[in-house]
Protein backbone atom coordinates (compact mmCIF):
# COMPACT_ATOMS: atom_id res chain seq x y z
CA UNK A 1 -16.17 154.69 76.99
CA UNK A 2 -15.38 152.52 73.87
CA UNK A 3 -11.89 151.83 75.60
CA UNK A 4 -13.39 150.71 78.96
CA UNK A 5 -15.84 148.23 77.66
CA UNK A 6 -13.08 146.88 75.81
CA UNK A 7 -10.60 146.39 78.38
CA UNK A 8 -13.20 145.40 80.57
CA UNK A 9 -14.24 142.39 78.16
CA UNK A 10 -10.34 141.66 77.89
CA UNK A 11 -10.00 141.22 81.46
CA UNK A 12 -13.01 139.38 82.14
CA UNK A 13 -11.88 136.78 79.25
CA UNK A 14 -8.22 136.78 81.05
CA UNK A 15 -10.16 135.88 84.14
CA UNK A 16 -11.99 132.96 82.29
CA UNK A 17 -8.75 131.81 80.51
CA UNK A 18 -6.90 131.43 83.68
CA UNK A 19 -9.58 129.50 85.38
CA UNK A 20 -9.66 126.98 82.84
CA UNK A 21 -6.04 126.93 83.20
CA UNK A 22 -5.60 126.57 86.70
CA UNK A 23 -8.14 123.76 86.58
CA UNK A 24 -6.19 122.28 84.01
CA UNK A 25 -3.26 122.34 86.11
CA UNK A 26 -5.00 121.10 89.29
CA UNK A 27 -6.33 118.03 86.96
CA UNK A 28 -2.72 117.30 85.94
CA UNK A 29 -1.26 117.20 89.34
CA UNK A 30 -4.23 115.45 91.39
CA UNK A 31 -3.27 112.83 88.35
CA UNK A 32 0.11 112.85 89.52
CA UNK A 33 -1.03 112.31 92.74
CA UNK A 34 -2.99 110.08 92.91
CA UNK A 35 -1.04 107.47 90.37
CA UNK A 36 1.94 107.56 92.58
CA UNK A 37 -0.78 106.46 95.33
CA UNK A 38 -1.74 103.89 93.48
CA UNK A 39 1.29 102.85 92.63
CA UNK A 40 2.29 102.47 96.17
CA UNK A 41 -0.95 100.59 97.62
CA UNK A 42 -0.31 98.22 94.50
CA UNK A 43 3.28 97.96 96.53
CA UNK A 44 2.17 97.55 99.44
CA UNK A 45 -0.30 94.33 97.92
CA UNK A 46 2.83 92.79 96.44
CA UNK A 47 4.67 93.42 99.77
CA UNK A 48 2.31 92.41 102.41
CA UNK A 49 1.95 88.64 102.31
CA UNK A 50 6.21 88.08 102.20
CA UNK A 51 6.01 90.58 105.34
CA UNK A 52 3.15 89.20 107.04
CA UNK A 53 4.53 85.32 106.74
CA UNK A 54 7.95 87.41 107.90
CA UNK A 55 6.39 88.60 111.05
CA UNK A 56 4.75 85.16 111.78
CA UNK A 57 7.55 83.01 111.27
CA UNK A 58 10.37 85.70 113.42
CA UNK A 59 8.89 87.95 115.73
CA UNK A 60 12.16 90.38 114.75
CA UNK A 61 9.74 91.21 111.85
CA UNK A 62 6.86 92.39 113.37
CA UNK A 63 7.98 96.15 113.48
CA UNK A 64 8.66 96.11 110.12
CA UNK A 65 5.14 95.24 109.36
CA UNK A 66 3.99 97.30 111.86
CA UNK A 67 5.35 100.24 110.39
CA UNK A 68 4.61 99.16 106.56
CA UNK A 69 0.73 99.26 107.85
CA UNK A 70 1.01 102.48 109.44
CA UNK A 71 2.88 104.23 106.77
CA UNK A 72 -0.01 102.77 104.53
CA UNK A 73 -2.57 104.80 106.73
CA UNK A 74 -0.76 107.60 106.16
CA UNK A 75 -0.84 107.15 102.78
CA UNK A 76 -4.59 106.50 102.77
CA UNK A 77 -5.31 109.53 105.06
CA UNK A 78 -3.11 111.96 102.49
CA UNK A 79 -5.56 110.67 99.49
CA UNK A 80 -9.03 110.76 101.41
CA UNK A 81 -7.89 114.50 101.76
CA UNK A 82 -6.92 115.49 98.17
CA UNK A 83 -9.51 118.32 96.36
CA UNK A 84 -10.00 116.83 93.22
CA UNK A 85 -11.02 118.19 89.98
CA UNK A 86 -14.18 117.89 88.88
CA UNK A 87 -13.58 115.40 86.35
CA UNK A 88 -11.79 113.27 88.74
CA UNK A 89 -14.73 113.42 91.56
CA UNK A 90 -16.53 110.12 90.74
CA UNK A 91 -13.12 108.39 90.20
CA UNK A 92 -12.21 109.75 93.91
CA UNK A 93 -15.05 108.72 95.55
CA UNK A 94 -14.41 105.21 94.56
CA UNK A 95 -11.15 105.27 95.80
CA UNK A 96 -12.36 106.97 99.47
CA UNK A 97 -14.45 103.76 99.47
CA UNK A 98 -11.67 101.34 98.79
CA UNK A 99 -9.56 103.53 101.14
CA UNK A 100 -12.29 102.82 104.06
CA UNK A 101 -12.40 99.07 103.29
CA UNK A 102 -8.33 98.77 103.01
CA UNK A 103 -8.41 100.93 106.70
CA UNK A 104 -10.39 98.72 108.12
CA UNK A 105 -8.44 95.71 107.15
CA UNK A 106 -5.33 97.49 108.37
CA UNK A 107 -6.79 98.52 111.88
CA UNK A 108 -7.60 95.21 112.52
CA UNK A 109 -4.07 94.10 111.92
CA UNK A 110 -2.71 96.36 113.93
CA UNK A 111 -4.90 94.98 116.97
CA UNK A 112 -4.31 91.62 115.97
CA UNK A 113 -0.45 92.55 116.14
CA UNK A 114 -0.72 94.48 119.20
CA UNK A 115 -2.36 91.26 121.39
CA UNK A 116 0.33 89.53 120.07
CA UNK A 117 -1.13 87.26 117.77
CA UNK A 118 -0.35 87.03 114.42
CA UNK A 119 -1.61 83.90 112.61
CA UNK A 120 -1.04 84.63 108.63
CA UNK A 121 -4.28 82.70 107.91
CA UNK A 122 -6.50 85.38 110.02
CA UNK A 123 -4.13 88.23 108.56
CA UNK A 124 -4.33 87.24 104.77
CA UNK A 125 -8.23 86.65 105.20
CA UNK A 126 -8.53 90.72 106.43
CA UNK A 127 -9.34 91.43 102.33
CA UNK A 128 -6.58 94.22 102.48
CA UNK A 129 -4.55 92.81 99.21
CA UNK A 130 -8.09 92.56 97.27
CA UNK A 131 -8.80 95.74 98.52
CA UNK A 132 -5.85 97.09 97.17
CA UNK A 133 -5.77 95.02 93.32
CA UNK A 134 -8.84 96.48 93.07
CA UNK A 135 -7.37 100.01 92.18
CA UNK A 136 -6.08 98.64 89.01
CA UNK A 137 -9.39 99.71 87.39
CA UNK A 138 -9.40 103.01 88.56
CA UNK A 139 -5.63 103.73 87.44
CA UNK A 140 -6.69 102.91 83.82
CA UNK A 141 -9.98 105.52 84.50
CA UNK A 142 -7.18 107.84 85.13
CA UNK A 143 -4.71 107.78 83.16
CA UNK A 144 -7.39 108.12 80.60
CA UNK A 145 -8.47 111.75 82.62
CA UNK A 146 -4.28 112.98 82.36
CA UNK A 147 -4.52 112.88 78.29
């Protein structure tokens, strides 16, 4: 009976041990993650006024754009659907709400582009760079949660 208890408390402590561990892991890659996201919105910020005056200077351009602002949905969508750990929750939820505001800015670009008009004063005023510099606070809050 001695022998059961025993390797029952064993397991049950080998059970505890490797959730810590996995959740430890999942912390380390949802840090991964998420800085090579923000690493490519703060990109895409540096990027997208030179492509946007592009694009309203040469027409030629305006796929390029185009398809710079989609691939950044993409990007936005893949984030908004990371799980991540509970440290990392209130950190995520900031970003989701940067993520909404820098969506916005790029759906109405899109429209804008698809009419045909693209004016770099009404596409620079859509707040999607500030959106996007504003991550630079919440990459600091996380590389402080991957030490």
């Amino acid at each position: 009976m001695k022998k059961i208890l025993i390797l029952i408390a064993f397991s049950f402590m080998s059970l505890t041990g490797c959730g810590i561990l996995e959740e430890a892991n999942n912390s380390l890659t949802y840090v991964d993650e998420m800085t090579d996201y923000l690493n490519e919105a703060d990109q895409f910020a540096n990027d997208l006024p030179a492509l946007i005056e592009k694009a309203a200077t040469d027409s030629s351009n305006i796929p390029e754009l185009k398809t710079r602002l989609m691939d950044m949905k993409d990007e936005i969508n893949e984030v908004n659907e990371l799980n991540p750990p509970k440290l990392a929750e209130d950190i995520h939820q900031k970003v989701e709400g940067y993520n909404q505001q820098a969506m916005e800015g790029i759906n109405r670009a899109l429209d804008e582009i698809n009419k045909g008009e693209i004016q770099v004063s009404e596409l620079q005023n859509l707040e999607i760079v500030n959106t996007f510099e504003q991550f630079q606070d919440i990459k600091g809050n996380l590389e402080n949660l991957g030490q």
